[in-house]
Protein backbone atom coordinates (compact mmCIF):
# COMPACT_ATOMS: atom_id res chain seq x y z
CA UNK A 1 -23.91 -23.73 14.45
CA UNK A 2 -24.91 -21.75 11.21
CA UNK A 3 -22.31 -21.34 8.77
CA UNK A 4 -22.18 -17.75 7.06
CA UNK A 5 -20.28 -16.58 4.21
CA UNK A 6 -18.15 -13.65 5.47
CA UNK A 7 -16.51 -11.14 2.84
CA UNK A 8 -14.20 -9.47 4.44
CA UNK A 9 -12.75 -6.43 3.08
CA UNK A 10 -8.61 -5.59 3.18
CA UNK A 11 -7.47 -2.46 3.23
CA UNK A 12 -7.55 -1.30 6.68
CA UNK A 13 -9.96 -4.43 7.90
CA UNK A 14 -6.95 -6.38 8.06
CA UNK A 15 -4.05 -4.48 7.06
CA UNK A 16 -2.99 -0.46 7.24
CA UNK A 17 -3.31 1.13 4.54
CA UNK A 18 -4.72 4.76 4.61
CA UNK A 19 -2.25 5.59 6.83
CA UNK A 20 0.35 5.34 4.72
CA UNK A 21 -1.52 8.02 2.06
CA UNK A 22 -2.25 10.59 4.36
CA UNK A 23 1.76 11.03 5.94
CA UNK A 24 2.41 11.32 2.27
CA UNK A 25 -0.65 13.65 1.83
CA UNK A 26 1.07 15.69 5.12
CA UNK A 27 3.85 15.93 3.24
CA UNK A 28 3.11 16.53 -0.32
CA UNK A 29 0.81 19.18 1.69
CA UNK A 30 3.60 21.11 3.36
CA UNK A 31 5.76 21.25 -0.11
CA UNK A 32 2.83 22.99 -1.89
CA UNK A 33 1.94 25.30 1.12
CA UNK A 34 4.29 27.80 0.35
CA UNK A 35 3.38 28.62 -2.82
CA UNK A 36 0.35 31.03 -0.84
CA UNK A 37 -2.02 27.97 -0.35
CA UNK A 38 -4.09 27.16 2.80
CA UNK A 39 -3.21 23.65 3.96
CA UNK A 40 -6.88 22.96 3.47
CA UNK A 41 -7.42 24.28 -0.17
CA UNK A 42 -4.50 21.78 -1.50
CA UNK A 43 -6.68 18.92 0.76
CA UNK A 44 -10.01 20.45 -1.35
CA UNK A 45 -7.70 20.43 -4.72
CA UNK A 46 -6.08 16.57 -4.01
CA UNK A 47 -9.72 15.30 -3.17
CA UNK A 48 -11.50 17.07 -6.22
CA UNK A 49 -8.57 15.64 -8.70
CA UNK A 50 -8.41 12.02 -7.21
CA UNK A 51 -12.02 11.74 -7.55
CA UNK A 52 -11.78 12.72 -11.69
CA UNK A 53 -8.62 10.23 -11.88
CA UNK A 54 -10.53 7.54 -9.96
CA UNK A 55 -13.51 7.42 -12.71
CA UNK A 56 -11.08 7.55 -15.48
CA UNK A 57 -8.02 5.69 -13.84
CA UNK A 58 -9.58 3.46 -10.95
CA UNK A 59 -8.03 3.01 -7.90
CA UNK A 60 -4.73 2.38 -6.83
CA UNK A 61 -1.34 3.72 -5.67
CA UNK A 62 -0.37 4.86 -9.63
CA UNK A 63 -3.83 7.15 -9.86
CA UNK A 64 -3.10 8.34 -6.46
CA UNK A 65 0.57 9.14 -7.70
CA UNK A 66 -0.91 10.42 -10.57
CA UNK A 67 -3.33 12.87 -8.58
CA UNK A 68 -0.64 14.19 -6.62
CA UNK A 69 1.56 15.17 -10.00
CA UNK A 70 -1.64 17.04 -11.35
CA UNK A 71 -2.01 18.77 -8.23
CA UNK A 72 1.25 20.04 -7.75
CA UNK A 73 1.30 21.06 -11.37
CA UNK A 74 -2.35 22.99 -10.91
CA UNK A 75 -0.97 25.00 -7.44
CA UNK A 76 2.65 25.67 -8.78
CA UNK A 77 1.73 26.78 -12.34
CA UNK A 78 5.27 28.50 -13.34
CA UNK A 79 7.00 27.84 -10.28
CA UNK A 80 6.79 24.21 -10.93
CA UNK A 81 10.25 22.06 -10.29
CA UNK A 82 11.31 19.05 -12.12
CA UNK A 83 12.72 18.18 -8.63
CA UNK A 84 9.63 18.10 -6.34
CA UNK A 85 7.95 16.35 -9.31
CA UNK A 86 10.77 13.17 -9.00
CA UNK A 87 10.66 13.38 -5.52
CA UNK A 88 6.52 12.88 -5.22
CA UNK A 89 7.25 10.21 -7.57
CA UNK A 90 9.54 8.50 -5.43
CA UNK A 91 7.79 8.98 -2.74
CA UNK A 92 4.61 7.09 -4.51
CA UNK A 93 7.36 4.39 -5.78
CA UNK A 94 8.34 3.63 -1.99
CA UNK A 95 4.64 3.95 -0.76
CA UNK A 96 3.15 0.72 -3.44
CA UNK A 97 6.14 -1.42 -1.90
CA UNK A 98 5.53 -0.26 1.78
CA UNK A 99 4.78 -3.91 2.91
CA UNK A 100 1.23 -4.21 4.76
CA UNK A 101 1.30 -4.05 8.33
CA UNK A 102 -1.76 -6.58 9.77
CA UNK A 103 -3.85 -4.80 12.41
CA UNK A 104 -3.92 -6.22 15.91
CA UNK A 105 -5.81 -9.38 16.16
CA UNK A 106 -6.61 -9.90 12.76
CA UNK A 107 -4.30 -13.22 12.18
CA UNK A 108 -5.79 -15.53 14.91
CA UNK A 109 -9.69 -14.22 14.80
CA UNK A 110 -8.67 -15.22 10.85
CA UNK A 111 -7.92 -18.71 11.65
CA UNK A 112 -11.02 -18.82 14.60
CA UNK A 113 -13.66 -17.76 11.45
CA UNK A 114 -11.90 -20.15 8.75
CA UNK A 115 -13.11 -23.30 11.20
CA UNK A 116 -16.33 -22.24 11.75
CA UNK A 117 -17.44 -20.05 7.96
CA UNK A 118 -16.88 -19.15 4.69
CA UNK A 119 -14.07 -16.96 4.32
CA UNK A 120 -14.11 -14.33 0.89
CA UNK A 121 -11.94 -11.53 0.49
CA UNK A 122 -13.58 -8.93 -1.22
CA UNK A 123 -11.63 -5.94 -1.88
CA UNK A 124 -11.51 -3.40 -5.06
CA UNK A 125 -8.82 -1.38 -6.48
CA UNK A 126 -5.92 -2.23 -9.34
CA UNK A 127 -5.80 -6.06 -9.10
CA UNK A 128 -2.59 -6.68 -9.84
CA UNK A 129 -1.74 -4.18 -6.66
CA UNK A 130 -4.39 -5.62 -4.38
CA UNK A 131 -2.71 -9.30 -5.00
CA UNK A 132 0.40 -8.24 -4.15
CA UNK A 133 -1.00 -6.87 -1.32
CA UNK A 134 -2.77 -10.00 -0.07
CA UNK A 135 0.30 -12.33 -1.32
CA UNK A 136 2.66 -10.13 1.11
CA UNK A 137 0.48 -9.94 3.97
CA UNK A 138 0.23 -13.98 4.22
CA UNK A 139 -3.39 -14.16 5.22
CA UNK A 140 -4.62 -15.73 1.54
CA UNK A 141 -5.06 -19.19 3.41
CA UNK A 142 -7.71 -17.93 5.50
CA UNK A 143 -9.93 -17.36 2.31
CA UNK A 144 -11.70 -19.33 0.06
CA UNK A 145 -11.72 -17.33 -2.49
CA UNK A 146 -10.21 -13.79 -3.21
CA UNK A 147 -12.22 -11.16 -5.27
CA UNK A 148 -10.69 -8.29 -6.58
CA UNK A 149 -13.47 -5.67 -8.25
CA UNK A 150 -12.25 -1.92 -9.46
CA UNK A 151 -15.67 -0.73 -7.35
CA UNK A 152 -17.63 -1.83 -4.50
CA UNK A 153 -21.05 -0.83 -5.66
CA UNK A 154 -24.69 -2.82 -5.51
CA UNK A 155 -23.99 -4.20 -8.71
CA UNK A 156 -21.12 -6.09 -7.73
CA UNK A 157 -22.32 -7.43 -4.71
CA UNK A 158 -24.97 -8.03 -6.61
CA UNK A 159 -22.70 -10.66 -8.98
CA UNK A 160 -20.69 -11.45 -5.97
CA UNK A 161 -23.77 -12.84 -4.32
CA UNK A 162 -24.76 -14.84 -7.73
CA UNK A 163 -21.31 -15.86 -8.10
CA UNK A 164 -20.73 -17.58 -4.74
CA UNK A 165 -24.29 -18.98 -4.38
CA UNK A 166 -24.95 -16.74 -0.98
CA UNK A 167 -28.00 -17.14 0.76
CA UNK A 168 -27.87 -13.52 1.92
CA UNK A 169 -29.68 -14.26 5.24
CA UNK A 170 -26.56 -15.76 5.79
CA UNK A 171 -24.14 -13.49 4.34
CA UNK A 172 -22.18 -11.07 6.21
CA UNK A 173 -19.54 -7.93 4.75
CA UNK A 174 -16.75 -6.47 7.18
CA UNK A 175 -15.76 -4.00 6.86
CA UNK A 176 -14.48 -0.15 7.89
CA UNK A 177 -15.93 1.87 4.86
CA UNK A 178 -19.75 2.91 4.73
CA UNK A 179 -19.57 3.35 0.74
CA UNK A 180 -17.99 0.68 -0.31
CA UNK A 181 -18.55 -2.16 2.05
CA UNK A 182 -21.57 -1.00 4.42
CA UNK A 183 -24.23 0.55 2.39
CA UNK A 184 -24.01 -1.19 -0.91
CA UNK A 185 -23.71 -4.48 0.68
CA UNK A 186 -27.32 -4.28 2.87
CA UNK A 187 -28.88 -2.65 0.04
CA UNK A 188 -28.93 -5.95 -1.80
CA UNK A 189 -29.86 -7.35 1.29
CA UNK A 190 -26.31 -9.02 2.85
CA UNK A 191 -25.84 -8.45 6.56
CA UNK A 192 -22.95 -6.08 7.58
CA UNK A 193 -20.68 -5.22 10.20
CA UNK A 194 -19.32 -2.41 10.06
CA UNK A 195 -15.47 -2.06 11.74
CA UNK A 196 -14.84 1.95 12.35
CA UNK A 197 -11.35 2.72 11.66
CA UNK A 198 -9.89 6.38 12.54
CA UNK A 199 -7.79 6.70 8.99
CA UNK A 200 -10.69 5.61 6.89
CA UNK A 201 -10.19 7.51 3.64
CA UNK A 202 -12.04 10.73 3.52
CA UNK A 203 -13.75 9.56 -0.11
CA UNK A 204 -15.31 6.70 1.87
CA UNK A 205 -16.87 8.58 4.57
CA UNK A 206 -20.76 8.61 3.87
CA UNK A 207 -23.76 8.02 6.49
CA UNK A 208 -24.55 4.49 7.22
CA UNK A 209 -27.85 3.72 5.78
CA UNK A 210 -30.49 1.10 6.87
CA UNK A 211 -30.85 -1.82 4.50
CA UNK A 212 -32.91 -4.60 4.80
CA UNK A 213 -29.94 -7.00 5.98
CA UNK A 214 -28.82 -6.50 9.70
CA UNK A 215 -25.85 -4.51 11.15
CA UNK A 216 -23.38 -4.86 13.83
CA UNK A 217 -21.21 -1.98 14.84
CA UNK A 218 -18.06 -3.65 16.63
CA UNK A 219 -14.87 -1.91 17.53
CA UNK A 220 -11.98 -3.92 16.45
CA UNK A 221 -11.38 -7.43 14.17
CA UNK A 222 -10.95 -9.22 17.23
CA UNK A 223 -14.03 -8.84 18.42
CA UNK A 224 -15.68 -10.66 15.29
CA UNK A 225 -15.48 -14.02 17.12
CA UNK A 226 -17.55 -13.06 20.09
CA UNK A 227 -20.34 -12.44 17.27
CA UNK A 228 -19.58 -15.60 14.87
């Protein structure tokens, strides 16, 4: 049997995450709706201002927290309260220690692909966030090494493929976002399979473009070890 290197990604590949953002987003959405706003312009508003924080900021709960604040400030102007300010902020407070919650299957298909592959995490964001993350969820003994970039682009694959010595015939990335862990990854050539999830974070939704590499289209984690 071929042995592959597999980089899986985290954040909803093996844990929940977006979840978590958008019952906040729900929320921090009906606060703001009364001051005359269509539950859809605040969405546009949040989107546009987390994608200025996340070039100057990066990823992360804190820029999302962050994004949020600016918002509110932005729609509220003068009616602005010091209260709904603390409470978004306590909100954000409780959602970075919301422990992860492992999606179905992912713990035994884990310990199936460590026998058989190469195991690399490979997930972006604030790193000392993401390693929390990955300490709490208990899966770090699955992987040979854990990678944690602030963006999943071509160039970092690019290093990540130098780095680990992958022969990219053999090398695989998992994952449930098209622009971080799909596209990027078979435009240098890696194979990908690409994991749908139904809370995939709006800023990651992009067409799935053909590479040179191969991809697989699978509907759950599980169903990884009918294909490796």
């Amino acid at each position: 049997m071929r042995r592959n290197t597999l980089l899986i990604d985290a954040d909803d590949t093996l844990w929940e995450n977006n979840v978590f953002y958008e019952k906040l987003i729900e929320d921090f959405i009906s606060v703001v709706e009364p001051y005359g706003y269509t539950r859809a312009y605040i969405r546009h508003i949040l989107n546009e201002t987390e994608r200025k924080n996340i070039r100057q900021y990066g990823y992360g709960v804190r820029s999302f927290g962050r994004s949020l604040e600016e918002t509110y400030l932005k729609l509220a102007d003068q009616m602005a309260r010091r209260e709904i300010l603390a409470q978004i902020h306590s909100r954000v407070i409780e959602l970075e220690r919301t422990p992860p919650k492992i999606l179905d299957g992912v713990p035994e298909t884990l310990a199936y692909l460590t026998e058989r592959h190469r195991l690399i995490l490979f997930t972006k964001g604030e790193p000392a966030e993401q390693a929390a993350k990955v300490e709490r969820s208990g899966l770090q003994g699955f992987f040979e090494f854990i990678e944690i970039v602030p963006e999943k682009n071509t160039q970092t694959y690019g290093g990540l493929v130098h780095k680990h010595k992958i022969v990219k015939a053999h090398g695989w990335m998992i994952g449930n976002s098209p622009r971080s862990d799909i596209n990027p990854a078979m435009q240098v050539g890696l194979n990908a399979v690409y994991i749908p999830h139904q809370h995939t974070w709006t800023l990651e939704h992009e067409p799935v473009v053909a590479g040179s590499g191969k991809l697989v289209i699978l509907p759950s984690f599980r169903e990884l070890r009918s294909h490796f």
